[in-house]
PDB file of N, CA and C in Angstrom:
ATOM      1  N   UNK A   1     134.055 158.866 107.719  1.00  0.00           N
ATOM      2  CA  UNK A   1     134.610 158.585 109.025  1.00  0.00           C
ATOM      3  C   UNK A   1     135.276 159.831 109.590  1.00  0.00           C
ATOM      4  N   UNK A   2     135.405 160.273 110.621  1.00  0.00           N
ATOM      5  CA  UNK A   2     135.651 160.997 111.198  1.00  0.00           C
ATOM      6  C   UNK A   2     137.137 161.023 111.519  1.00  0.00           C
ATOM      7  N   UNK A   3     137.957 161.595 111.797  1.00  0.00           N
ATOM      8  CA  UNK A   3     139.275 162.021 112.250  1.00  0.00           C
ATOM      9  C   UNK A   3     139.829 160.846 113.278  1.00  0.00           C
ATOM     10  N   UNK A   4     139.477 161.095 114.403  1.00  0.00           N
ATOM     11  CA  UNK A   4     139.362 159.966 115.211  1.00  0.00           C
ATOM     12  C   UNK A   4     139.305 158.506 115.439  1.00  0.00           C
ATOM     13  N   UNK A   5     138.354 158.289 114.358  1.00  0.00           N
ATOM     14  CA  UNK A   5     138.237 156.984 114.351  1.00  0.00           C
ATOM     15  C   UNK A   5     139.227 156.518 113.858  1.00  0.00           C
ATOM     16  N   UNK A   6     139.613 157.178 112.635  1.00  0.00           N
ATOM     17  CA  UNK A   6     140.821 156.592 112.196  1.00  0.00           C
ATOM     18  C   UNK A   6     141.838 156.683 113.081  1.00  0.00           C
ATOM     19  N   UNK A   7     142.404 157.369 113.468  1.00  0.00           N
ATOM     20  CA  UNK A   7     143.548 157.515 114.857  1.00  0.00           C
ATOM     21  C   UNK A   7     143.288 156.139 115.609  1.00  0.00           C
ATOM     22  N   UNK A   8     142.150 155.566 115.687  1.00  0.00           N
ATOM     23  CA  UNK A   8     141.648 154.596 116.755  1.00  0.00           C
ATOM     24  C   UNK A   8     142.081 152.970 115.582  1.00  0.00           C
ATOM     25  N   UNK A   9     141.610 152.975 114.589  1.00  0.00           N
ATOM     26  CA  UNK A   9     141.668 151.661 114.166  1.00  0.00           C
ATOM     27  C   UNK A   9     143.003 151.988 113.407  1.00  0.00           C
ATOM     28  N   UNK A  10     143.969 153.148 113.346  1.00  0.00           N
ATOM     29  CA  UNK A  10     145.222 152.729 113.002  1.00  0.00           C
ATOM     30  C   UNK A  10     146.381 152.349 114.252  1.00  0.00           C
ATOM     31  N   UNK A  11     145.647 152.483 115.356  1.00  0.00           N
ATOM     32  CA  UNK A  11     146.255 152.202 116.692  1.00  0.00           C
ATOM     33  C   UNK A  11     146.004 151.355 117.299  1.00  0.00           C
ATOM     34  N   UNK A  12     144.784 150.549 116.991  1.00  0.00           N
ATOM     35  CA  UNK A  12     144.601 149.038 117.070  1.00  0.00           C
ATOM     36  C   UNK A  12     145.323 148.266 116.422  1.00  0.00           C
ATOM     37  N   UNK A  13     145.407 148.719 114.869  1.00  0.00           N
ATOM     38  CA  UNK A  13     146.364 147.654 114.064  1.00  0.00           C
ATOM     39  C   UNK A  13     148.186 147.760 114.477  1.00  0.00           C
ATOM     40  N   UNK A  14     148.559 148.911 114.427  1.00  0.00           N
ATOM     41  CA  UNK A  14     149.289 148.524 115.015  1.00  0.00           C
ATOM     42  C   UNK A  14     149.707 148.344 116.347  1.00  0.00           C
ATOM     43  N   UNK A  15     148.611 148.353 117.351  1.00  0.00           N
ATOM     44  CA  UNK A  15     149.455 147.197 118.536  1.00  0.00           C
ATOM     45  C   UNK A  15     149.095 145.994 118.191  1.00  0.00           C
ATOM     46  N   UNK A  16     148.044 145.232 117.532  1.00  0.00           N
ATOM     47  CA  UNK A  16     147.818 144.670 116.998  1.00  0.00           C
ATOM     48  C   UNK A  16     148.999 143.686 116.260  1.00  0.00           C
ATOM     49  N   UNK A  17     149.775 144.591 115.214  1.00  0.00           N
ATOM     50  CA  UNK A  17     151.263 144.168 114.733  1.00  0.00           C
ATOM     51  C   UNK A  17     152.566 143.693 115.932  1.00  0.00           C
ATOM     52  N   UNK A  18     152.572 145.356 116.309  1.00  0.00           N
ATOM     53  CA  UNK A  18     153.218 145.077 117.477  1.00  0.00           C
ATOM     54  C   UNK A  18     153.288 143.666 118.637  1.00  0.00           C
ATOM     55  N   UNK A  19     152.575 143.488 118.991  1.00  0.00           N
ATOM     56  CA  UNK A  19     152.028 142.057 119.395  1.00  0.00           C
ATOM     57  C   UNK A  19     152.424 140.831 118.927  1.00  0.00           C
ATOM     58  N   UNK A  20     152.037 140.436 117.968  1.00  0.00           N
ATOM     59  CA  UNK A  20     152.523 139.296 116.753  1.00  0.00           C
ATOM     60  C   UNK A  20     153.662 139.537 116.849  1.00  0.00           C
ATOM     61  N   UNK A  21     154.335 140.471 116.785  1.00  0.00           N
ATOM     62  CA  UNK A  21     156.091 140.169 116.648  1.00  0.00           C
ATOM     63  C   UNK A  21     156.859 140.361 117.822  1.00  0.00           C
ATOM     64  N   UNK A  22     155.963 140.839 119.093  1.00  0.00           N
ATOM     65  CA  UNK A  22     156.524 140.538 120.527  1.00  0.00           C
ATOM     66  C   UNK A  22     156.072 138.994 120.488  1.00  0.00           C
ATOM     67  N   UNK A  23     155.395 138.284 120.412  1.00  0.00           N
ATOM     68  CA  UNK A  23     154.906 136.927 120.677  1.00  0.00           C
ATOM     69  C   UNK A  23     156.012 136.089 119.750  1.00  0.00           C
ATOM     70  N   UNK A  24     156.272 136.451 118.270  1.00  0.00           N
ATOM     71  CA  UNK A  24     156.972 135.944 117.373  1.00  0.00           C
ATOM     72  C   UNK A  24     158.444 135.558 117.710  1.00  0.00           C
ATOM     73  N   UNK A  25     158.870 136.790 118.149  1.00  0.00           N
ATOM     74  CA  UNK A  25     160.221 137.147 118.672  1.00  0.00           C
ATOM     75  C   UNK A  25     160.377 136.035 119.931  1.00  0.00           C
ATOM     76  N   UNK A  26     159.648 135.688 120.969  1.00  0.00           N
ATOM     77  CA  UNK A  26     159.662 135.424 121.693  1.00  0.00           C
ATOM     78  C   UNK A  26     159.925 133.964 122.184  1.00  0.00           C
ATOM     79  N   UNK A  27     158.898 133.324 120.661  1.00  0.00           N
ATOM     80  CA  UNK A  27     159.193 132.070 119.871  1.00  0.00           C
ATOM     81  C   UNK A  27     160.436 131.798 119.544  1.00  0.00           C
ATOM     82  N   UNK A  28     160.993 132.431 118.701  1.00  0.00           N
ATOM     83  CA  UNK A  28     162.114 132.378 118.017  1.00  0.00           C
ATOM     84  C   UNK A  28     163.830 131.971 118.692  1.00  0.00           C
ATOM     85  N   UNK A  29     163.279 133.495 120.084  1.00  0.00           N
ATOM     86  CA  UNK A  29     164.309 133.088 121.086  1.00  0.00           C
ATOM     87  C   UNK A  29     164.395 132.269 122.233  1.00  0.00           C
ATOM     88  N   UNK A  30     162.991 131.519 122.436  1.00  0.00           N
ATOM     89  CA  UNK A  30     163.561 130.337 122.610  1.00  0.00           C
ATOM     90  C   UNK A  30     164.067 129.155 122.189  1.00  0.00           C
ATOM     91  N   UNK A  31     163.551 129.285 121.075  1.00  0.00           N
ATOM     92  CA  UNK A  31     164.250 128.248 120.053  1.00  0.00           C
ATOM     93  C   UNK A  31     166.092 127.999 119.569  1.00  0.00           C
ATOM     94  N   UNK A  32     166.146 129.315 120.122  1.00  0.00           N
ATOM     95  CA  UNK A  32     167.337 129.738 119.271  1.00  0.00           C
ATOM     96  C   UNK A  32     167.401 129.923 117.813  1.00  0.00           C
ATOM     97  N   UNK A  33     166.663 131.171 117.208  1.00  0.00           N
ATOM     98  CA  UNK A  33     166.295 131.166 115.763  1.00  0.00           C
ATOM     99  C   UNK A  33     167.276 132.572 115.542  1.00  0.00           C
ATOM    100  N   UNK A  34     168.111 132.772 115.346  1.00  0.00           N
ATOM    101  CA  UNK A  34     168.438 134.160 114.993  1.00  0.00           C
ATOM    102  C   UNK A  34     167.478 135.304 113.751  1.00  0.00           C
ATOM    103  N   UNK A  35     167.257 136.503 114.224  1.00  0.00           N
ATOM    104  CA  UNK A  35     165.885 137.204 113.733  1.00  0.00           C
ATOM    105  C   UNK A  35     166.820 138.402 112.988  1.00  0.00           C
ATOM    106  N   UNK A  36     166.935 138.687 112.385  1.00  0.00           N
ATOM    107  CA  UNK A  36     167.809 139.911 111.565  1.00  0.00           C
ATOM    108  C   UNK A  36     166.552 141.040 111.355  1.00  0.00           C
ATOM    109  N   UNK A  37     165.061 140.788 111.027  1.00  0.00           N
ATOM    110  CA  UNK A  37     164.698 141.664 110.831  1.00  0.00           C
ATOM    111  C   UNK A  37     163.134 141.424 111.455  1.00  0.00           C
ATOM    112  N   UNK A  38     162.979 141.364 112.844  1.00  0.00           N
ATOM    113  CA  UNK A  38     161.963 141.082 113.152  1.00  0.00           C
ATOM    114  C   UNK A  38     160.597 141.825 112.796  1.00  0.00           C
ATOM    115  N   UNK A  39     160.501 142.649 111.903  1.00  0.00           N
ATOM    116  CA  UNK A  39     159.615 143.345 111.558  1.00  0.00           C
ATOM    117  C   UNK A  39     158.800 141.724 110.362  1.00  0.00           C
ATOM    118  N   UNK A  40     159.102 141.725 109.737  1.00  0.00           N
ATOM    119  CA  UNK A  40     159.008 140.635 108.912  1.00  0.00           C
ATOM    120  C   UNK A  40     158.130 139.538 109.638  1.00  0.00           C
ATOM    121  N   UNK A  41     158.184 139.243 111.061  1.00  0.00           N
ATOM    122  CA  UNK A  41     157.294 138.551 111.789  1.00  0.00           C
ATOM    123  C   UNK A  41     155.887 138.620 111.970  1.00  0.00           C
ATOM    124  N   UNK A  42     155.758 139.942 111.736  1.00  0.00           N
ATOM    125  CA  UNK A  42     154.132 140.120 111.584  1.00  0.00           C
ATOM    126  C   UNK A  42     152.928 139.512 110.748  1.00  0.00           C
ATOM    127  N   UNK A  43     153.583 139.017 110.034  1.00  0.00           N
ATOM    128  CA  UNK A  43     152.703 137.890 109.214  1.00  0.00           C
ATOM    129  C   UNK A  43     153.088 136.553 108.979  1.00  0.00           C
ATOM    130  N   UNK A  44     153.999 136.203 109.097  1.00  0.00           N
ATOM    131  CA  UNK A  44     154.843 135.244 108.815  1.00  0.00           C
ATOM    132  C   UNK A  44     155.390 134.579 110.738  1.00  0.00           C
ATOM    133  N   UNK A  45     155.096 133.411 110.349  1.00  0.00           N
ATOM    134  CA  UNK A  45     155.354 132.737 112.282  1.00  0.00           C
ATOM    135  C   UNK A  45     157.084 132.785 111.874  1.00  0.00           C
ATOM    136  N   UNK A  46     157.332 132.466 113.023  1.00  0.00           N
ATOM    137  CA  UNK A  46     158.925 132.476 113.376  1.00  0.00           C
ATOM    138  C   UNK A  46     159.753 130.967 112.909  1.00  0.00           C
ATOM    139  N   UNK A  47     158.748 129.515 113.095  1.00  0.00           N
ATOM    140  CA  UNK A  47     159.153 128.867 113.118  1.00  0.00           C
ATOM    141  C   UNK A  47     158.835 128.011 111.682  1.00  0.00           C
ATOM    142  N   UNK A  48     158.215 128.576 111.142  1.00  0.00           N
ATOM    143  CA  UNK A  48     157.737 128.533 109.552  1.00  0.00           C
ATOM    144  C   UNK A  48     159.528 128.638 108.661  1.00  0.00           C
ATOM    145  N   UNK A  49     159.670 127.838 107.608  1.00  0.00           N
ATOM    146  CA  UNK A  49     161.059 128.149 106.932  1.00  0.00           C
ATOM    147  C   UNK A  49     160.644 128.693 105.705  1.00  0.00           C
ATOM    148  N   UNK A  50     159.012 128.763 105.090  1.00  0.00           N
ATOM    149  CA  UNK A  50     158.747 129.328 104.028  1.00  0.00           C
ATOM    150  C   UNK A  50     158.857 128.359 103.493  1.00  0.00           C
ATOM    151  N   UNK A  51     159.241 127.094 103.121  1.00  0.00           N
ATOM    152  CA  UNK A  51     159.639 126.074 101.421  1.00  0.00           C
ATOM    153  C   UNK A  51     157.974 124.996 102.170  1.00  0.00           C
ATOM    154  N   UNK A  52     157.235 125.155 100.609  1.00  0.00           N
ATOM    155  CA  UNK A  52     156.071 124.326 100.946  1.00  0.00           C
ATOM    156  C   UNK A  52     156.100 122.581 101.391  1.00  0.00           C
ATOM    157  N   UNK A  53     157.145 122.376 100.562  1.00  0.00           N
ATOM    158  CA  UNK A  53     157.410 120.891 100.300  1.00  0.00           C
ATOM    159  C   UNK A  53     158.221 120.220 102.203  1.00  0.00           C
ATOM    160  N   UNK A  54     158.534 121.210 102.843  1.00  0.00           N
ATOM    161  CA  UNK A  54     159.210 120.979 104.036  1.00  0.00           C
ATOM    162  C   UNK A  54     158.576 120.078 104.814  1.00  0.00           C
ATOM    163  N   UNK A  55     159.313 118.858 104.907  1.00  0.00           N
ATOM    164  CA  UNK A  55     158.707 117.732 105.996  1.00  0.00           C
ATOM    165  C   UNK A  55     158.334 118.062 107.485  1.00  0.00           C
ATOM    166  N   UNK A  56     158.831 119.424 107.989  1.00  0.00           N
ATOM    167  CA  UNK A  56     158.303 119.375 109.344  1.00  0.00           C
ATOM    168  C   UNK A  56     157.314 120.712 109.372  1.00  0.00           C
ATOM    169  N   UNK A  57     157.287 121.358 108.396  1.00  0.00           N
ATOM    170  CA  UNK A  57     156.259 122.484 108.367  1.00  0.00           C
ATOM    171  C   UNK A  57     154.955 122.061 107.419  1.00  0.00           C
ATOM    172  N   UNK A  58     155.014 121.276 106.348  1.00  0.00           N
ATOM    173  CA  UNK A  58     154.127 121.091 105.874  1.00  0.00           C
ATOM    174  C   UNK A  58     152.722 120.066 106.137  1.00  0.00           C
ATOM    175  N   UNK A  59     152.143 120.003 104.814  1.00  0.00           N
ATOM    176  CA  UNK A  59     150.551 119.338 105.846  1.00  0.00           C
ATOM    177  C   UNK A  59     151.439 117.431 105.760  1.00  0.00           C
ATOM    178  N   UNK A  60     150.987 116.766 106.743  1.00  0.00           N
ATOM    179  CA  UNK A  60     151.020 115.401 106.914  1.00  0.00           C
ATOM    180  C   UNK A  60     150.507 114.572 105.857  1.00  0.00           C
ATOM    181  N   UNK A  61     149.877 115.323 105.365  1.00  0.00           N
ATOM    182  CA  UNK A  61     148.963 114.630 104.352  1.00  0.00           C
ATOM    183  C   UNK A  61     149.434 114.752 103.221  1.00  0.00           C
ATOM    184  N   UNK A  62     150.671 115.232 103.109  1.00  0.00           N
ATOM    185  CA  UNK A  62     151.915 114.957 101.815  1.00  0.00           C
ATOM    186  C   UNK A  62     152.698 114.246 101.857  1.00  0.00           C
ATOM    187  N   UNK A  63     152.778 113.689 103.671  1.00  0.00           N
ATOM    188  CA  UNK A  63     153.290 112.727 103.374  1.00  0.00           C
ATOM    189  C   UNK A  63     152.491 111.136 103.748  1.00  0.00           C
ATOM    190  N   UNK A  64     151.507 111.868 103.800  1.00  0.00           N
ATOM    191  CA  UNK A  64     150.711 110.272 103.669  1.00  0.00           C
ATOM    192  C   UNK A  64     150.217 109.817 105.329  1.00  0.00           C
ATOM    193  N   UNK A  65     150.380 110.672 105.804  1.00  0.00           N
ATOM    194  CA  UNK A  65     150.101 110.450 107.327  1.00  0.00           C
ATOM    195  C   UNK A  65     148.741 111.192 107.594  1.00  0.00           C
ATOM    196  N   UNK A  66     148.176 110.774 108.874  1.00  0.00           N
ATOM    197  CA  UNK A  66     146.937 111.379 109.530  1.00  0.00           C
ATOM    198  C   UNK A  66     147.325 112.866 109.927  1.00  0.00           C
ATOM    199  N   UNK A  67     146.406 113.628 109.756  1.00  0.00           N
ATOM    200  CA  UNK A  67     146.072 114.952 110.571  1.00  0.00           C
ATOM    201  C   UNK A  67     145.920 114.703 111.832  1.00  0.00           C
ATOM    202  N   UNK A  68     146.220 115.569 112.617  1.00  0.00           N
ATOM    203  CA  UNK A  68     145.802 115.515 114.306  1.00  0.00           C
ATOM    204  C   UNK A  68     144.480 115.258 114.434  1.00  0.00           C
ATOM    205  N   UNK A  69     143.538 116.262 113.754  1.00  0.00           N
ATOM    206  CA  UNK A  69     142.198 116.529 113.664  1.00  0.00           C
ATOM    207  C   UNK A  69     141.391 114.499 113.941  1.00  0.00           C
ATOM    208  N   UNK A  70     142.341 114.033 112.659  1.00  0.00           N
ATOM    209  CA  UNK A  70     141.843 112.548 112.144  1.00  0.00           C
ATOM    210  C   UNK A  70     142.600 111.617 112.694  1.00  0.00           C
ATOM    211  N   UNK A  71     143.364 111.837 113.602  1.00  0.00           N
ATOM    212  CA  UNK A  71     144.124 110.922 114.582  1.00  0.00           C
ATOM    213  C   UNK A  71     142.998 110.902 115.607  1.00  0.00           C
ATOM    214  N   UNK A  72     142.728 111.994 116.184  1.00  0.00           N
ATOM    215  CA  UNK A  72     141.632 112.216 117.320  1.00  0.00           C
ATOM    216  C   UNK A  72     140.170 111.453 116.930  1.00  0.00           C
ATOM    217  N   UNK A  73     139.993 112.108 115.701  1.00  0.00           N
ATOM    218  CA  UNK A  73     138.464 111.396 115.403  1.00  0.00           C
ATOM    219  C   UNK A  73     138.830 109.755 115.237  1.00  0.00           C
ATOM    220  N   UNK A  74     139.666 109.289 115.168  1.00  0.00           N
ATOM    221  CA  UNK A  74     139.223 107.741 114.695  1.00  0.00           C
ATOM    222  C   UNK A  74     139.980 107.368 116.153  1.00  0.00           C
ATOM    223  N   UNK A  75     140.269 107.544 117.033  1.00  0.00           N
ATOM    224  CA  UNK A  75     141.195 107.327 118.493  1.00  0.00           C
ATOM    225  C   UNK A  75     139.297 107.373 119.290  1.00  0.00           C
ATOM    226  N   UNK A  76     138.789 108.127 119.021  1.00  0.00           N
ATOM    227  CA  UNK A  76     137.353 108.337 119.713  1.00  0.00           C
ATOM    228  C   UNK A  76     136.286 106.843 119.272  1.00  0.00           C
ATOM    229  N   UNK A  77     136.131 107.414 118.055  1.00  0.00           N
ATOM    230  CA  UNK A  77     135.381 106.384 117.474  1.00  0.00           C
ATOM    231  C   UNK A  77     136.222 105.065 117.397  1.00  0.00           C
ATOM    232  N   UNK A  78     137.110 104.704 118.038  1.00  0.00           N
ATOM    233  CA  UNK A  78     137.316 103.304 118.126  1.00  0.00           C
ATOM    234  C   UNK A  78     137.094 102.971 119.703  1.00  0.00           C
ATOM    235  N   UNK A  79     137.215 103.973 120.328  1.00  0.00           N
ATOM    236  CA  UNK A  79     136.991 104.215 121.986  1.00  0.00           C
ATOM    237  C   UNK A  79     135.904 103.748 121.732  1.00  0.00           C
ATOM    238  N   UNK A  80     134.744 104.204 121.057  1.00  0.00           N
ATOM    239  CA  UNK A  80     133.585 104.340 121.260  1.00  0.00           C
ATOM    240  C   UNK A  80     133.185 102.679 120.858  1.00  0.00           C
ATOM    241  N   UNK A  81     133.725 102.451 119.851  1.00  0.00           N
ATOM    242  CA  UNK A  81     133.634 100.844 119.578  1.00  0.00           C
ATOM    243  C   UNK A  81     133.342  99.669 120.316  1.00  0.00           C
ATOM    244  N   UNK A  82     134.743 100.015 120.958  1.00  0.00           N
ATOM    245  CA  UNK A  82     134.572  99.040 122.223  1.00  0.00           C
ATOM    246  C   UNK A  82     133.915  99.627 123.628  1.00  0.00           C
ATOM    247  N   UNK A  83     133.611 100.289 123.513  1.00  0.00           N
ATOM    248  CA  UNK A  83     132.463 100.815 125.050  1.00  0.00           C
ATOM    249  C   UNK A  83     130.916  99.908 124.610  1.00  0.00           C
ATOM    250  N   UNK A  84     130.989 100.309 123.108  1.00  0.00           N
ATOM    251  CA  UNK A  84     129.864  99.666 122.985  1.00  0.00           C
ATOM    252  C   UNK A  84     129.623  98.149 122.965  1.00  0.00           C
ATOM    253  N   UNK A  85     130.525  97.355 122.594  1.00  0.00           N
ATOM    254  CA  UNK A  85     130.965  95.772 122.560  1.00  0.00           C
ATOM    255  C   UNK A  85     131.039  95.491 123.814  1.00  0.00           C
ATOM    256  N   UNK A  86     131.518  96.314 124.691  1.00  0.00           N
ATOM    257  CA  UNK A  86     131.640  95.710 126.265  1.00  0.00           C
ATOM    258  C   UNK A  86     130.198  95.661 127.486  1.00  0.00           C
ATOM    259  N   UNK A  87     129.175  95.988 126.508  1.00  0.00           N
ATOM    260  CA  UNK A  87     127.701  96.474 127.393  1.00  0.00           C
ATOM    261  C   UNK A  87     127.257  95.142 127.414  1.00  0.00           C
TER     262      UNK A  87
END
């Protein structure tokens, strides 16, 4: 690779970074999240607490509830149910 290129895809990644933690940050303060080290945002969302087991960050399906995904699909296909019963 040439000189350049690299100059080019290390200046993509980081606005790239840059970005994610203007967007992150942005999250945060509206929330009212205090950010001590917003660098740290770049991979990690703002509103994430990190602990897997967390009832409002984790999947639904730990706690025994539908996914959005499978709320939608069976909300359709019951739509669809009765469209068809009503012909």
């Amino acid at each position: 690779m040439s000189h350049t290129e690299d100059k080019i895809k290390n200046s993509t990644r980081r606005h790239r970074d840059d970005s994610a933690i203007k967007k992150q940050l942005k999250i945060a303060k509206t929330m009212g999240v205090p950010v001590d080290e917003p660098h740290k945002l770049a991979k990690h969302h703002a509103m994430d607490c990190g602990r897997p087991n967390c009832p409002l960050c984790s999947s639904p399906r730990k706690r025994g509830e539908l996914t959005i995904q499978e709320k939608r699909f069976y909300q359709e296909m019951k739509d669809e149910y009765f469209k068809q019963d009503n012909h």
